[in-house]
N, C-alpha and C. Protein backbone atom coordinates (compact mmCIF):
# COMPACT_ATOMS: atom_id res chain seq x y z
N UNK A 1 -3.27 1.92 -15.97
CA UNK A 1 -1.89 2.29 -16.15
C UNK A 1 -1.79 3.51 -17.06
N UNK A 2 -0.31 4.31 -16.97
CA UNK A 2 -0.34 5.24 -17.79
C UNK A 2 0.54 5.39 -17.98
N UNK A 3 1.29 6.30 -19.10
CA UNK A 3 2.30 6.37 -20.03
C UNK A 3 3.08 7.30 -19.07
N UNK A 4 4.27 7.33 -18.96
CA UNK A 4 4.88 8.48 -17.84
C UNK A 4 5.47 9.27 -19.22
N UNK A 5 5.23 9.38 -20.12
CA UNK A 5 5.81 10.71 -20.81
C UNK A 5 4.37 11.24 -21.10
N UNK A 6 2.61 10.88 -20.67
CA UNK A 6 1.87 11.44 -20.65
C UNK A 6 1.37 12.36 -19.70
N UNK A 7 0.28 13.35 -19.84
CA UNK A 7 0.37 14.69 -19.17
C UNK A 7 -0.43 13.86 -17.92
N UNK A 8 0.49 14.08 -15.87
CA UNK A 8 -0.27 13.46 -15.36
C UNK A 8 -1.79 13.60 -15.10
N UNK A 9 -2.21 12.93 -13.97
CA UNK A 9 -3.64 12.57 -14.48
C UNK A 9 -4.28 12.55 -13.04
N UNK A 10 -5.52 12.92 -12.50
CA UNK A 10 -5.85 12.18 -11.13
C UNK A 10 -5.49 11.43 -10.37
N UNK A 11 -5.86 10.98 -9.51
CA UNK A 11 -5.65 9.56 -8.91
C UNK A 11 -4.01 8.88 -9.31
N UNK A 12 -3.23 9.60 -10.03
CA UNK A 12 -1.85 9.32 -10.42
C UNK A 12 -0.64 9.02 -9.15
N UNK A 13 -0.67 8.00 -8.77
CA UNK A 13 0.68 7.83 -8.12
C UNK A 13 1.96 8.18 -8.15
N UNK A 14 2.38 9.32 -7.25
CA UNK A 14 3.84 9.80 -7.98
C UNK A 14 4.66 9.59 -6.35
N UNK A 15 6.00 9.58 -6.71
CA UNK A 15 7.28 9.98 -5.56
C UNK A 15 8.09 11.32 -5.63
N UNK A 16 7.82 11.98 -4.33
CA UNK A 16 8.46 13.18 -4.13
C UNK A 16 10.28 12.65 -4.10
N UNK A 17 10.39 13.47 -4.97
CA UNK A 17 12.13 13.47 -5.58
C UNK A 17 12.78 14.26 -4.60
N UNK A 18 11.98 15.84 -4.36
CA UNK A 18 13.18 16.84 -3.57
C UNK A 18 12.40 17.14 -2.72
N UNK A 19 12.37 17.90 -1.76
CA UNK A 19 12.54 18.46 -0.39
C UNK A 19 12.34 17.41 1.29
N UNK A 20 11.30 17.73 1.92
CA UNK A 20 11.76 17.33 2.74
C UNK A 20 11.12 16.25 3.24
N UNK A 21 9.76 15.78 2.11
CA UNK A 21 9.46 14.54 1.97
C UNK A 21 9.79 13.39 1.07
N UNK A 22 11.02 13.90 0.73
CA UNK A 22 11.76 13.03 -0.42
C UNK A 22 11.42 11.53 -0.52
N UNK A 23 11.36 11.07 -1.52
CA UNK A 23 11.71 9.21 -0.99
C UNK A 23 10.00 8.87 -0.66
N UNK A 24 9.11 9.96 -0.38
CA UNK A 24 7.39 9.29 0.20
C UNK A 24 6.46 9.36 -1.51
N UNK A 25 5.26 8.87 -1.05
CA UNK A 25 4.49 9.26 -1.77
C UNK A 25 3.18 9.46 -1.54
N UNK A 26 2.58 9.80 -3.01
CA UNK A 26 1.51 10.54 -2.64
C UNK A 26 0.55 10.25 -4.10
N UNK A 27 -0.58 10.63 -3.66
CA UNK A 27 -1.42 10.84 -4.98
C UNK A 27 -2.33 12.06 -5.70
N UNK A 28 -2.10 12.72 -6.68
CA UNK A 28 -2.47 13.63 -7.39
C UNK A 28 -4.00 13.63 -6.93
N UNK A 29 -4.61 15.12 -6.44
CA UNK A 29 -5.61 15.39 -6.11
C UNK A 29 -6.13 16.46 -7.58
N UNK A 30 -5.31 17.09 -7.34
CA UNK A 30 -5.88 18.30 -8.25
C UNK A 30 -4.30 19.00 -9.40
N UNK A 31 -4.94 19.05 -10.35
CA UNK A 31 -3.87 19.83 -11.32
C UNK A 31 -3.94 21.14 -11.93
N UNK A 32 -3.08 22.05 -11.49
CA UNK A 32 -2.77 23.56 -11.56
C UNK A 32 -2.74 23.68 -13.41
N UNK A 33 -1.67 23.49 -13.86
CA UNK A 33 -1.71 23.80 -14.75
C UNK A 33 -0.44 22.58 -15.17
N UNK A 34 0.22 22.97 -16.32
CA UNK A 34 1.18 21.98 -16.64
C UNK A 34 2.67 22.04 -15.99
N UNK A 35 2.43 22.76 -14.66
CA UNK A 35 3.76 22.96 -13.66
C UNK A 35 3.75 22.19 -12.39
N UNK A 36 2.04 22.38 -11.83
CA UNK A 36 1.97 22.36 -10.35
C UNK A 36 0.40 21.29 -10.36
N UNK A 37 0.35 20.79 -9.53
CA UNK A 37 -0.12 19.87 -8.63
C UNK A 37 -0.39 19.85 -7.01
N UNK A 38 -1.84 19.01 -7.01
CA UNK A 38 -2.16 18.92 -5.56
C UNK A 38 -1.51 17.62 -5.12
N UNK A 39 -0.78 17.59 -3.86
CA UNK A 39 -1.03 15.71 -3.82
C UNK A 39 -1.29 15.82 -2.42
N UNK A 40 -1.59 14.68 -1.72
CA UNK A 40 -1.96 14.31 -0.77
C UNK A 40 -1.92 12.31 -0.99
N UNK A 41 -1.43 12.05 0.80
CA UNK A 41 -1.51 11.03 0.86
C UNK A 41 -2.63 10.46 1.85
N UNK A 42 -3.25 10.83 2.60
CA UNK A 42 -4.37 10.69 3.54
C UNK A 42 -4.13 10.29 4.97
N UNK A 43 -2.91 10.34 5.11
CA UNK A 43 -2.26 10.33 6.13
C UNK A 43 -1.41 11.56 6.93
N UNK A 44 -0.62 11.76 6.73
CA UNK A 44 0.36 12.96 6.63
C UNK A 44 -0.35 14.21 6.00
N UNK A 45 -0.55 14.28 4.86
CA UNK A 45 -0.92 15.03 3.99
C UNK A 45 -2.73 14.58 3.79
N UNK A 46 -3.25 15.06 4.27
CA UNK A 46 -4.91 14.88 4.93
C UNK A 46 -5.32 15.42 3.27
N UNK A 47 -6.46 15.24 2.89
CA UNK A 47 -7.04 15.71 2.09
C UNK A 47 -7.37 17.40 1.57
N UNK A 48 -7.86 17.80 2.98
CA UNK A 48 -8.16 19.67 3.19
C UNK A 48 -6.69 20.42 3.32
N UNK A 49 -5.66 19.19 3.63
CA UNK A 49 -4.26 20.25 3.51
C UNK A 49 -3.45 19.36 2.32
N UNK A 50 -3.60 19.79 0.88
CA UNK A 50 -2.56 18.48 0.26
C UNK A 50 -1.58 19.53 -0.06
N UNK A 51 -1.00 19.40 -0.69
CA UNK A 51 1.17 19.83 -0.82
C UNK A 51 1.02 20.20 -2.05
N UNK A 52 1.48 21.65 -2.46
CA UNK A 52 1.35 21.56 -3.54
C UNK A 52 2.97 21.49 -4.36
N UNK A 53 2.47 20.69 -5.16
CA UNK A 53 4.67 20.37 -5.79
C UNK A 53 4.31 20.73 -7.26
N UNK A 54 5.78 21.24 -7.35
CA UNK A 54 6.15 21.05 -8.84
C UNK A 54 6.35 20.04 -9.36
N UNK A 55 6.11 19.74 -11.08
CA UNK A 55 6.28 18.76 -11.29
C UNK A 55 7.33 17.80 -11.56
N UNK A 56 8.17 18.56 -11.65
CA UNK A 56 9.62 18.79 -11.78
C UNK A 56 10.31 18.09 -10.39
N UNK A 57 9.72 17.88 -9.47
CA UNK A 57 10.22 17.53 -8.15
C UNK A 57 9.66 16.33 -8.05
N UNK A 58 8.76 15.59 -8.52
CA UNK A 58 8.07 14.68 -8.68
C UNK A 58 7.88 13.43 -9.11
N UNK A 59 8.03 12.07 -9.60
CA UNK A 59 8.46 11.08 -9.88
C UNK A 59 7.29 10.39 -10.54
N UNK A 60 6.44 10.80 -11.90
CA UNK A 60 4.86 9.95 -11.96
C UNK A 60 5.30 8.48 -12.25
N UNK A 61 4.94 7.90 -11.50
CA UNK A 61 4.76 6.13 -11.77
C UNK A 61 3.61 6.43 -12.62
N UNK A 62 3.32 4.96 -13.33
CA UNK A 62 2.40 4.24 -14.31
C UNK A 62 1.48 4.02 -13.58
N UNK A 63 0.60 4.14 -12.76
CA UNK A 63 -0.04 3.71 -11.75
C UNK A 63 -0.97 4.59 -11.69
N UNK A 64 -2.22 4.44 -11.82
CA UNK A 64 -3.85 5.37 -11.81
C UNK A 64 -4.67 4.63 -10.87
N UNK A 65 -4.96 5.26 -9.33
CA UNK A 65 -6.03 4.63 -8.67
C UNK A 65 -7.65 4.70 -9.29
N UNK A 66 -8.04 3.79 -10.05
CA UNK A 66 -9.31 4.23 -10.51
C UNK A 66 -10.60 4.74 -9.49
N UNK A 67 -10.00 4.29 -8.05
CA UNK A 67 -11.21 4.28 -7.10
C UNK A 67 -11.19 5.86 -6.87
N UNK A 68 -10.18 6.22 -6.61
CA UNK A 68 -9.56 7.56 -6.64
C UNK A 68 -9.87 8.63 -7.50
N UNK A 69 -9.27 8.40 -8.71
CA UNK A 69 -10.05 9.52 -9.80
C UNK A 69 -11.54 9.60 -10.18
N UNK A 70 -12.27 8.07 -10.38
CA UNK A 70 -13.60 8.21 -10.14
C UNK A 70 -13.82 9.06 -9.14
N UNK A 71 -13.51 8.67 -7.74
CA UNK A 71 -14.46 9.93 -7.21
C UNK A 71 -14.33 11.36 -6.93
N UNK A 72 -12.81 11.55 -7.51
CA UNK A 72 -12.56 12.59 -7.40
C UNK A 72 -13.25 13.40 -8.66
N UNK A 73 -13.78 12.94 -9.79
CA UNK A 73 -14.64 13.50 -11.26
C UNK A 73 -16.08 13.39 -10.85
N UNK A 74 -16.10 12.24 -9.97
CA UNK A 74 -17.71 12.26 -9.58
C UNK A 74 -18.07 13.45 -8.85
N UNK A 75 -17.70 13.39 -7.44
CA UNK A 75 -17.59 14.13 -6.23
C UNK A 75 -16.97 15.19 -6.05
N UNK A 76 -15.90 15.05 -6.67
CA UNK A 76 -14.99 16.46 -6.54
C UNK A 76 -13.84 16.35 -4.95
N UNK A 77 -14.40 15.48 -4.57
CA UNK A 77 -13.79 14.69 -3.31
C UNK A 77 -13.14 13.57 -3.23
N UNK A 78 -12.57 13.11 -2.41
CA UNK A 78 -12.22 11.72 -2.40
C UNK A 78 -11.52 11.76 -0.78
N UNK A 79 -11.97 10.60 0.09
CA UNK A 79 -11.74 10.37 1.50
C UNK A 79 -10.38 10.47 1.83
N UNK A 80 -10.06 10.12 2.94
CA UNK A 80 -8.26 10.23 3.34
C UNK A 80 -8.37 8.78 3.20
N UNK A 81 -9.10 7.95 3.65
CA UNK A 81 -9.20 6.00 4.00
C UNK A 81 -8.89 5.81 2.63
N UNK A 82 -9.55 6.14 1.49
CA UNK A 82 -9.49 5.86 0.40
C UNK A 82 -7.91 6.11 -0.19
N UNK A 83 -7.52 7.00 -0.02
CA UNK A 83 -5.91 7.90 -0.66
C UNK A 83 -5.44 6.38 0.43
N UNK A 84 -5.39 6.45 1.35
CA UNK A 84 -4.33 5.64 1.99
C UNK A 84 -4.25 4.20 1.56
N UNK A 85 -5.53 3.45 1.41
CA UNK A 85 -6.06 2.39 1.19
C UNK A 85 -5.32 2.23 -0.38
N UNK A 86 -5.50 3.25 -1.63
CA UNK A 86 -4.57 2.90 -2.81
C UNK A 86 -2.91 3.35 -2.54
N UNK A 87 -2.86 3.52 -2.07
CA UNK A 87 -1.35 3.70 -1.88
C UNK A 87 -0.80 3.01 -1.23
N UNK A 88 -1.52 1.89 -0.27
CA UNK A 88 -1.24 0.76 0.52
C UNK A 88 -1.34 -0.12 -0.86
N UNK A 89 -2.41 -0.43 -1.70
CA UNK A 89 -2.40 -1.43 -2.44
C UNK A 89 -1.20 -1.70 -3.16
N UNK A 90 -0.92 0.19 -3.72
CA UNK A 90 -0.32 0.03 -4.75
C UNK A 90 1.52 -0.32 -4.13
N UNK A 91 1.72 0.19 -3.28
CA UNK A 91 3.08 -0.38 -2.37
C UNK A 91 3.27 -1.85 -2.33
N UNK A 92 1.89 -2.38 -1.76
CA UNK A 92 1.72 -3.87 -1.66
C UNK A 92 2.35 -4.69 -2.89
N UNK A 93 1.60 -4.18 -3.78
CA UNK A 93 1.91 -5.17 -5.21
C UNK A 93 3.35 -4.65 -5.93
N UNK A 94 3.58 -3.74 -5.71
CA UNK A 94 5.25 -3.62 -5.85
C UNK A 94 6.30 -4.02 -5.41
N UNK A 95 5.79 -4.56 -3.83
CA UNK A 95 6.46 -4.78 -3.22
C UNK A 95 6.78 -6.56 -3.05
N UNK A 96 5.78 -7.04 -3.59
CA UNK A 96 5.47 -8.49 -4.17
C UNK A 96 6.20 -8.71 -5.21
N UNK A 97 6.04 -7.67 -5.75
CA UNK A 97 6.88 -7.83 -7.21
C UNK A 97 8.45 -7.99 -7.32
N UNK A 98 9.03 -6.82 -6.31
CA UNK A 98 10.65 -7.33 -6.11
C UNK A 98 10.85 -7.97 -5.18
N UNK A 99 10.36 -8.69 -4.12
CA UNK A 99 10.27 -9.60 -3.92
C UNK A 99 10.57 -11.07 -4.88
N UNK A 100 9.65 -11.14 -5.33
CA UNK A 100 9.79 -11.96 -6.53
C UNK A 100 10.79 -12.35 -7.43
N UNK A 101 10.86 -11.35 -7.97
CA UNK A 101 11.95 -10.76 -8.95
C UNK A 101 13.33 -10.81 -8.17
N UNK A 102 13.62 -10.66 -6.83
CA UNK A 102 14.82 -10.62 -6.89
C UNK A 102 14.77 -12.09 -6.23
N UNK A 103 14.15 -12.78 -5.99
CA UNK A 103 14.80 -14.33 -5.45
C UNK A 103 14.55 -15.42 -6.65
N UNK A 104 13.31 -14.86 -7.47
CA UNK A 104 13.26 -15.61 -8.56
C UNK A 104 12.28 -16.91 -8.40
N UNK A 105 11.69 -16.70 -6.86
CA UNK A 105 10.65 -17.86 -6.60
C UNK A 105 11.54 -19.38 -5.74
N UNK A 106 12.88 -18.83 -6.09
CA UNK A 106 13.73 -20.47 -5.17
C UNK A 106 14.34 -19.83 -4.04
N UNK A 107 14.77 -20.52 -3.18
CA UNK A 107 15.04 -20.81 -2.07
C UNK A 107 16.92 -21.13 -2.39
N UNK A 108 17.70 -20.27 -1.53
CA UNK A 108 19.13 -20.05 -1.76
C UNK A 108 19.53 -20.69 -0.22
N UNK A 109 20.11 -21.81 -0.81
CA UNK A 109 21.39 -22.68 0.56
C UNK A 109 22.71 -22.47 0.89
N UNK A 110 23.25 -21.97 1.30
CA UNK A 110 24.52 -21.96 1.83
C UNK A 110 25.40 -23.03 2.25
């Protein structure tokens, strides 16, 4: 996990705020400087073509794929299966979560 008022990070899970992938997401490949960013999701956004956004347009969740930044510090690479595979996880367990959270675990009768 990570602090969202910290500087983002690899493998960082964020949501595009503005243009015309609004509302998707993606995960930090590479970082420009303290403006701009690579992301890519391994789907859409393939690895050899990632998007480059401002950060400013951008949404960082708390969320660090470790499988992800490992190999992106190891390798300098990291697969498209892999980008998709944490961004599936990380959807998954969020998505469990309000789930949860909004029924509260009981069962509502009418």
């Amino acid at each position: 996990m990570v602090d969202s008022d910290s500087r983002p990070q690899l493998g960082q899970i964020v949501q595009i705020k503005r243009g015309r992938d609004a509302g998707q997401y993606g995960i930090i490949i590479k970082l420009f400087d303290d403006r701009y960013v690579l992301i890519a999701d391994g789907d859409k956004r393939k690895y050899d073509r990632p998007k480059k956004k401002n950060l400013q347009h951008l949404q960082c969740i708390d969320y660090v794929s470790s499988e992800v930044q490992s190999s992106l510090i190891e390798t300098g690479r990291v697969t498209n299966g892999k980008l998709r595979f944490a961004l599936a996880k990380y959807l998954n367990d969020i998505l469990e979560l309000k789930k949860g959270d909004k029924f509260n675990g009981e069962r509502r009768c009418n």
